[in-house]
C-alpha atoms as a PDB file:
ATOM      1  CA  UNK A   1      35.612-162.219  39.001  1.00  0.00           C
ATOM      2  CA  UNK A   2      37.865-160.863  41.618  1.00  0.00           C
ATOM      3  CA  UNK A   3      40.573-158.561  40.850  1.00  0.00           C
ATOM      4  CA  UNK A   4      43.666-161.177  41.686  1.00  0.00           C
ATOM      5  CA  UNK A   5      42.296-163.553  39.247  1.00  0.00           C
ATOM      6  CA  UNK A   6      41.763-160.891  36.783  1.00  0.00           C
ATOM      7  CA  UNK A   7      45.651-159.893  37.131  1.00  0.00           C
ATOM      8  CA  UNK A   8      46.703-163.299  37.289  1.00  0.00           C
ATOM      9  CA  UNK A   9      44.616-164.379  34.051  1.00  0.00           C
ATOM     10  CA  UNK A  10      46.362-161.115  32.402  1.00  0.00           C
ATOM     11  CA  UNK A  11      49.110-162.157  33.068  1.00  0.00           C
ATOM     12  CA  UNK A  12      48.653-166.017  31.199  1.00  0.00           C
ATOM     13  CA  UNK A  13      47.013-164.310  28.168  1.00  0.00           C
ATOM     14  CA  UNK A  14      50.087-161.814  28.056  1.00  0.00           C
ATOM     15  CA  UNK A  15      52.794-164.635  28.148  1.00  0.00           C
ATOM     16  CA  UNK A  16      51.081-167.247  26.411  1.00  0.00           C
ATOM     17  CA  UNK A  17      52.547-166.275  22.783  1.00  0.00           C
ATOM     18  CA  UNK A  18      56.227-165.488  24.344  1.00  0.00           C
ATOM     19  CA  UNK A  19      56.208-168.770  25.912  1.00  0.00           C
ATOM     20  CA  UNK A  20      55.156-170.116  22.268  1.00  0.00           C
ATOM     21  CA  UNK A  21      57.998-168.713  20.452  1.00  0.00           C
ATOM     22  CA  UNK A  22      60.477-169.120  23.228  1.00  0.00           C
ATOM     23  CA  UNK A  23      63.157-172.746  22.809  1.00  0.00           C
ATOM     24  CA  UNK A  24      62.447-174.119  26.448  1.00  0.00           C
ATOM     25  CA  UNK A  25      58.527-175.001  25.171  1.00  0.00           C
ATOM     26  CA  UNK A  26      59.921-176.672  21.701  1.00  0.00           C
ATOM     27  CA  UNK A  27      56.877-175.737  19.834  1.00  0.00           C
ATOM     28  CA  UNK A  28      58.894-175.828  16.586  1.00  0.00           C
ATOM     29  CA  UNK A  29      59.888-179.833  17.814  1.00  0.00           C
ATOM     30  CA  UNK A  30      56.683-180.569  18.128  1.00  0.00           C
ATOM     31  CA  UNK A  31      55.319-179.545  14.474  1.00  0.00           C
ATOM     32  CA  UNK A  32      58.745-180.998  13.336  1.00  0.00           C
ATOM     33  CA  UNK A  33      58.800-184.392  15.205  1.00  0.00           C
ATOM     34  CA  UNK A  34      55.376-186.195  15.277  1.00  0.00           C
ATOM     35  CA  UNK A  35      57.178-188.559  18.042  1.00  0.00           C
ATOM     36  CA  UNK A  36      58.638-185.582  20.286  1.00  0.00           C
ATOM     37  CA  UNK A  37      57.073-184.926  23.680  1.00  0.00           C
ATOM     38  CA  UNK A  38      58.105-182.539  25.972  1.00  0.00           C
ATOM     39  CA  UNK A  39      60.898-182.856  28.713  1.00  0.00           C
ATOM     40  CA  UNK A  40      58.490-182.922  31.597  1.00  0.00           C
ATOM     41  CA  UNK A  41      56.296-185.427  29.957  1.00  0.00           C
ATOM     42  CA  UNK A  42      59.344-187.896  29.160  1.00  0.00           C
ATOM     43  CA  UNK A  43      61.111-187.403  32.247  1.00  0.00           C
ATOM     44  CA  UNK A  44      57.611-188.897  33.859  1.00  0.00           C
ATOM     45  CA  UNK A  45      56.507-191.487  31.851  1.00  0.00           C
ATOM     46  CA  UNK A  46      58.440-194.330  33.996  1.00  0.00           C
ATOM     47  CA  UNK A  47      55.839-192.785  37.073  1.00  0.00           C
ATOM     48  CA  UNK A  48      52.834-192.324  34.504  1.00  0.00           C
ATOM     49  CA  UNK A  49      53.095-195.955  33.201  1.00  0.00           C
ATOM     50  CA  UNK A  50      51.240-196.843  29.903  1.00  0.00           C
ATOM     51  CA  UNK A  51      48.008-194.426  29.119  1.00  0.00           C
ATOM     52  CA  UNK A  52      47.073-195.874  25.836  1.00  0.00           C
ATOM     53  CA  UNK A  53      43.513-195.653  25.542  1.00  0.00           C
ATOM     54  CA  UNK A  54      42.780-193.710  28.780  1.00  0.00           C
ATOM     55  CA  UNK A  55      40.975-190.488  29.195  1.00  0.00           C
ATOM     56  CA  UNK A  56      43.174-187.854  30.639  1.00  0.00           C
ATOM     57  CA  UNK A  57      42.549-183.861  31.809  1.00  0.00           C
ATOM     58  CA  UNK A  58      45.192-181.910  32.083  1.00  0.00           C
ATOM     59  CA  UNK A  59      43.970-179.169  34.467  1.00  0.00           C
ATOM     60  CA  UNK A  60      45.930-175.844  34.387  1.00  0.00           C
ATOM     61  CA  UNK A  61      47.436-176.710  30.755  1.00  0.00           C
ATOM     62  CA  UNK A  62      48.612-173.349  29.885  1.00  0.00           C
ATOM     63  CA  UNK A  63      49.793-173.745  25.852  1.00  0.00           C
ATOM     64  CA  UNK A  64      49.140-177.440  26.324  1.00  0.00           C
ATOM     65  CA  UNK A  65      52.845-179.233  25.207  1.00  0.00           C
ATOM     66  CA  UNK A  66      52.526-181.583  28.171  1.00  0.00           C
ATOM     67  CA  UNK A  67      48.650-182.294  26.706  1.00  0.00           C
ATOM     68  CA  UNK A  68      50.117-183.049  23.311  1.00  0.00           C
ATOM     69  CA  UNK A  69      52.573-185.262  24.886  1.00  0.00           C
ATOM     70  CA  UNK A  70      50.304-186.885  26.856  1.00  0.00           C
ATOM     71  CA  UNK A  71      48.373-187.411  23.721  1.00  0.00           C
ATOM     72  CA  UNK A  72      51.228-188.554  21.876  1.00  0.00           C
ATOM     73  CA  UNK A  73      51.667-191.446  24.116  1.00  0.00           C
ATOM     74  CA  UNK A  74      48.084-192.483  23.483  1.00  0.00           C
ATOM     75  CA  UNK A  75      45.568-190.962  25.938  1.00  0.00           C
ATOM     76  CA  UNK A  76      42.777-189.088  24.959  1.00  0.00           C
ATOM     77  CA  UNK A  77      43.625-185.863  26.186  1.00  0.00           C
ATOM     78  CA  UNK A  78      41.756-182.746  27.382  1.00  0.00           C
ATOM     79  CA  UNK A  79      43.764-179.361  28.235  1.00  0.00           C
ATOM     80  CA  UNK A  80      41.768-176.983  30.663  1.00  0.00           C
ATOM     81  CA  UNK A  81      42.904-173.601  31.180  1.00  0.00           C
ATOM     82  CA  UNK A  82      41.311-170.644  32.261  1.00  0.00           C
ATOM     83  CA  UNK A  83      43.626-168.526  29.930  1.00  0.00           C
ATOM     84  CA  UNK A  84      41.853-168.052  26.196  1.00  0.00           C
ATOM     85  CA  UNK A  85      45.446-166.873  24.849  1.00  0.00           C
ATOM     86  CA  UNK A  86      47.326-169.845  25.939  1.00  0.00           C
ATOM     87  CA  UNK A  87      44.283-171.921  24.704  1.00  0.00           C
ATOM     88  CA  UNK A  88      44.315-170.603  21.479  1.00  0.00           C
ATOM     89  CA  UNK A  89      48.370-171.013  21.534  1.00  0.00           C
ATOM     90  CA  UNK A  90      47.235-175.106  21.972  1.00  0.00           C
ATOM     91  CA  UNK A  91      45.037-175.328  19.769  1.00  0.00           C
ATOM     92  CA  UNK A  92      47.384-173.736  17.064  1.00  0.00           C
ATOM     93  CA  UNK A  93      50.191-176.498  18.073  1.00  0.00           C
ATOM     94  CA  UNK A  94      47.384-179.732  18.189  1.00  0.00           C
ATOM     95  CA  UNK A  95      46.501-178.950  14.719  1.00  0.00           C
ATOM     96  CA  UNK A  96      49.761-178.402  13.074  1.00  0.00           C
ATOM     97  CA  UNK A  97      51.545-181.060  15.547  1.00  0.00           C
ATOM     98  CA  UNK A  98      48.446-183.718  16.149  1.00  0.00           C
ATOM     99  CA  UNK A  99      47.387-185.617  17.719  1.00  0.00           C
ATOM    100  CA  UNK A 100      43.946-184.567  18.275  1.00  0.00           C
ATOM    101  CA  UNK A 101      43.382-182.599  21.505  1.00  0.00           C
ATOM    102  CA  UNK A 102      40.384-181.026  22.841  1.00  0.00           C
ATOM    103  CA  UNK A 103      41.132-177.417  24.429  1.00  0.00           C
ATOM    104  CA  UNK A 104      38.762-176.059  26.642  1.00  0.00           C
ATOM    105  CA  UNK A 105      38.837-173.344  28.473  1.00  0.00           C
ATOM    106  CA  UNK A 106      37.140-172.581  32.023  1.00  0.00           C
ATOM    107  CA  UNK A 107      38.343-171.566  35.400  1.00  0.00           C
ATOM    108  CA  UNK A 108      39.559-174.523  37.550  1.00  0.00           C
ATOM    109  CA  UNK A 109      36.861-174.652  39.698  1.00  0.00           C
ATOM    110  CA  UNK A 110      34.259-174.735  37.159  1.00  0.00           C
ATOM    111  CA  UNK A 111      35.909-178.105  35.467  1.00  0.00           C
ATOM    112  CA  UNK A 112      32.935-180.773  36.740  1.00  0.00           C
ATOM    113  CA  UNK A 113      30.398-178.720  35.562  1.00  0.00           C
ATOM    114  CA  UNK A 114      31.803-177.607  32.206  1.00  0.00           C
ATOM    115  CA  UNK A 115      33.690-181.230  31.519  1.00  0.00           C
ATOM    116  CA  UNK A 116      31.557-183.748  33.491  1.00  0.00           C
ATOM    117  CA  UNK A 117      32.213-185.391  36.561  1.00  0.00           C
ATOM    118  CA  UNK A 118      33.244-188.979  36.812  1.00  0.00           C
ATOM    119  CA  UNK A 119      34.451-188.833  33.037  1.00  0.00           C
ATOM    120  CA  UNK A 120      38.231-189.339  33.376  1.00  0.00           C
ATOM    121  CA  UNK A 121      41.125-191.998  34.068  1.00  0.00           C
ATOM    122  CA  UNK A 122      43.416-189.898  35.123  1.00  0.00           C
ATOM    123  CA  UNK A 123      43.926-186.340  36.224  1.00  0.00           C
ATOM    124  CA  UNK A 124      47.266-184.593  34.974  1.00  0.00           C
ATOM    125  CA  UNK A 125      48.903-181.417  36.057  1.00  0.00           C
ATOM    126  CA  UNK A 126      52.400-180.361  35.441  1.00  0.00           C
ATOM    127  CA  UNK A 127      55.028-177.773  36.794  1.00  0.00           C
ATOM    128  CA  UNK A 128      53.658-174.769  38.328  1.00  0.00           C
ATOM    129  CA  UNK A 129      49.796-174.912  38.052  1.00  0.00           C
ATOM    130  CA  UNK A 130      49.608-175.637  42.144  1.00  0.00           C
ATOM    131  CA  UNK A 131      51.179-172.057  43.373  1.00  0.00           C
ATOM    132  CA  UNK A 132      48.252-169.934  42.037  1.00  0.00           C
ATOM    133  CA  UNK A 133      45.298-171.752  43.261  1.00  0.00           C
ATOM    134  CA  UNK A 134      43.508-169.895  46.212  1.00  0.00           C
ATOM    135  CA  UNK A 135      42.074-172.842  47.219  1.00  0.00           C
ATOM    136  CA  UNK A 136      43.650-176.733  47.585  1.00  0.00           C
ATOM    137  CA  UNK A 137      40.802-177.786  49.273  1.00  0.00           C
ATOM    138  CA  UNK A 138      38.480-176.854  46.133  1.00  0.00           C
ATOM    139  CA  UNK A 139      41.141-177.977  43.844  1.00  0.00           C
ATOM    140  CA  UNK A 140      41.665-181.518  45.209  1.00  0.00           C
ATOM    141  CA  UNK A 141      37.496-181.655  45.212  1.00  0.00           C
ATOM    142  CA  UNK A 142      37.196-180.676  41.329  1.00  0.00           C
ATOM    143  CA  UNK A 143      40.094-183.445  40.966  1.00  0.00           C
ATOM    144  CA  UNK A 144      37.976-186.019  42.636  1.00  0.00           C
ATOM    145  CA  UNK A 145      34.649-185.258  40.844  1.00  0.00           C
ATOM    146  CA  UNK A 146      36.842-185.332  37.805  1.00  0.00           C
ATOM    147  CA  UNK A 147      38.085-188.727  38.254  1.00  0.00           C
ATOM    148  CA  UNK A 148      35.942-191.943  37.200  1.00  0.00           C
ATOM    149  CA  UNK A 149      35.913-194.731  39.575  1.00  0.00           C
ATOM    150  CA  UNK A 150      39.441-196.278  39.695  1.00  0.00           C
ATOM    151  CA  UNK A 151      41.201-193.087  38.393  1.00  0.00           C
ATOM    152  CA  UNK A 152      44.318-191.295  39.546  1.00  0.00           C
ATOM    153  CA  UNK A 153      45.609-188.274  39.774  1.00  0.00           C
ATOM    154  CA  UNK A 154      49.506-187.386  38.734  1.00  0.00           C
ATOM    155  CA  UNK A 155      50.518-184.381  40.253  1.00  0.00           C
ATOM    156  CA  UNK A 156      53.704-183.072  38.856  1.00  0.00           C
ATOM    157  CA  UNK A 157      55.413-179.911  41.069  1.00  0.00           C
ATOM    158  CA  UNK A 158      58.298-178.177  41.877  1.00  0.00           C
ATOM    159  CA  UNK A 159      59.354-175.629  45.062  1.00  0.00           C
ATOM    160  CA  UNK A 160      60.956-172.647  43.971  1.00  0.00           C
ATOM    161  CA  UNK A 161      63.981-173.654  46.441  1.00  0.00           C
ATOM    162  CA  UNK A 162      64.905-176.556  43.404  1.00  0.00           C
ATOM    163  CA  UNK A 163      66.206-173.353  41.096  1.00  0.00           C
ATOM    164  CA  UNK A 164      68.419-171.531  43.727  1.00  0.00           C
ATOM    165  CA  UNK A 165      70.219-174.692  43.009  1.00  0.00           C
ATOM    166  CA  UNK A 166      73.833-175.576  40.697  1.00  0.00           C
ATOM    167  CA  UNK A 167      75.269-178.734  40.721  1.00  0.00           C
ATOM    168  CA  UNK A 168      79.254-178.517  41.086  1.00  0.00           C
ATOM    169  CA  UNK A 169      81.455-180.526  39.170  1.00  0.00           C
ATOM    170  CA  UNK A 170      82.047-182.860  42.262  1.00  0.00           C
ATOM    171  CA  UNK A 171      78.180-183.510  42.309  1.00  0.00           C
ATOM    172  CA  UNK A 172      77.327-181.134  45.109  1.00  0.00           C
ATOM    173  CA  UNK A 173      74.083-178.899  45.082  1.00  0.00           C
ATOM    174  CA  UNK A 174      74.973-175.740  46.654  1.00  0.00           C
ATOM    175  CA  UNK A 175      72.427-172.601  46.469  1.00  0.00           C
ATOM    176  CA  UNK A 176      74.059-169.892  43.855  1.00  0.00           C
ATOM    177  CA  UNK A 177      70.830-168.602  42.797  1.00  0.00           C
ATOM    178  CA  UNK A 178      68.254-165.968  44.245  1.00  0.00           C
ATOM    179  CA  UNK A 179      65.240-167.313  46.125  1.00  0.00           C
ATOM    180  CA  UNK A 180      63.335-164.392  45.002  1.00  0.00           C
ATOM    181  CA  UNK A 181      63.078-163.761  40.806  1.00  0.00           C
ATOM    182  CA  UNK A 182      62.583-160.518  41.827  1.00  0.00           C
ATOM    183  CA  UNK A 183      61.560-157.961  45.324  1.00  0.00           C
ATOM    184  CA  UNK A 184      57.961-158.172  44.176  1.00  0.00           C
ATOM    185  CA  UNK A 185      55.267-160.962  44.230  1.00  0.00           C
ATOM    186  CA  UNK A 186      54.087-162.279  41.181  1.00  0.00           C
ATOM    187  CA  UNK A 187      50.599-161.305  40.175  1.00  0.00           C
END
């Protein structure tokens, strides 16, 4: 294991129980609200169209709220992440929140051979997974061994140039926000 995906694994395991206790995942909505799914989830589902019944992987899941959600909506659903903190994070909120989810953790690249290839309808990954890939290429390849016959991928992503952003009260987006988080990278 090199030492950037080392850092950057670290770095998952280290935020995966602050992003658990923190409002913008709505962990405590999901144990509370059987029906609840989270905002990224809902504000796709027009674009996702009915999964009941498929088989999904969410690649990249992190503490697996969009997996639940995705779940909720009646796919079977398996969260992949690389990160055994944010796993275990999951795995905590599928068994007091349901519905049943099957965690599994394993570096990206490794998904075919750990998961099976050809096994899924769809392939799933949300807000922010795409950034710390070293390889597309590879990525996109894993996807497509993932996928059975007929299956789809739903990529759901965001450029950092979307937070710089405020809407005025006249409906204009001007920038009002730093580019940059901070004057180092992110490891």
């Amino acid at each position: 294991m090199d030492e950037s995906f080392r850092l950057n694994r670290a770095s998952w395991d280290e935020r995966a129980p602050a992003h658990a206790a923190s409002p913008g995942y709505a962990v405590d909505r999901f144990r509370d609200d059987p029906s609840f799914i989270s905002d990224v989830v809902r504000f796709d589902v027009p674009r996702l169209g009915d999964v009941t019944g498929l088989t999904g992987v969410h690649l990249q899941c992190h503490i697996g709220t969009d997996t639940i959600s995705l779940a909720r909506l009646g796919a079977r659903m398996t969260g992949l992440d690389f990160s055994p903190a944010s796993l275990e994070q999951g795995r905590r909120l599928a068994e007091s929140a349901g519905p049943m989810v099957e965690f599994v953790e394993c570096e990206v690249y490794d998904a075919p051979d750990v998961l099976g290839a050809g096994r899924f309808d769809f392939v799933f990954t949300g807000i922010g997974a795409i950034c710390w890939l070293p390889s597309i290429r590879r990525w996109a390849e894993v996807v497509a061994q993932l996928l059975a016959p007929g299956g789809w991928l739903f990529m759901r992503e965001g450029h950092p140039m979307m937070w710089t952003l405020a809407e005025r009260e006249d409906g204009m987006l001007v920038v009002e926000h730093p580019y940059f988080e901070r004057d180092e990278p992110n490891v």
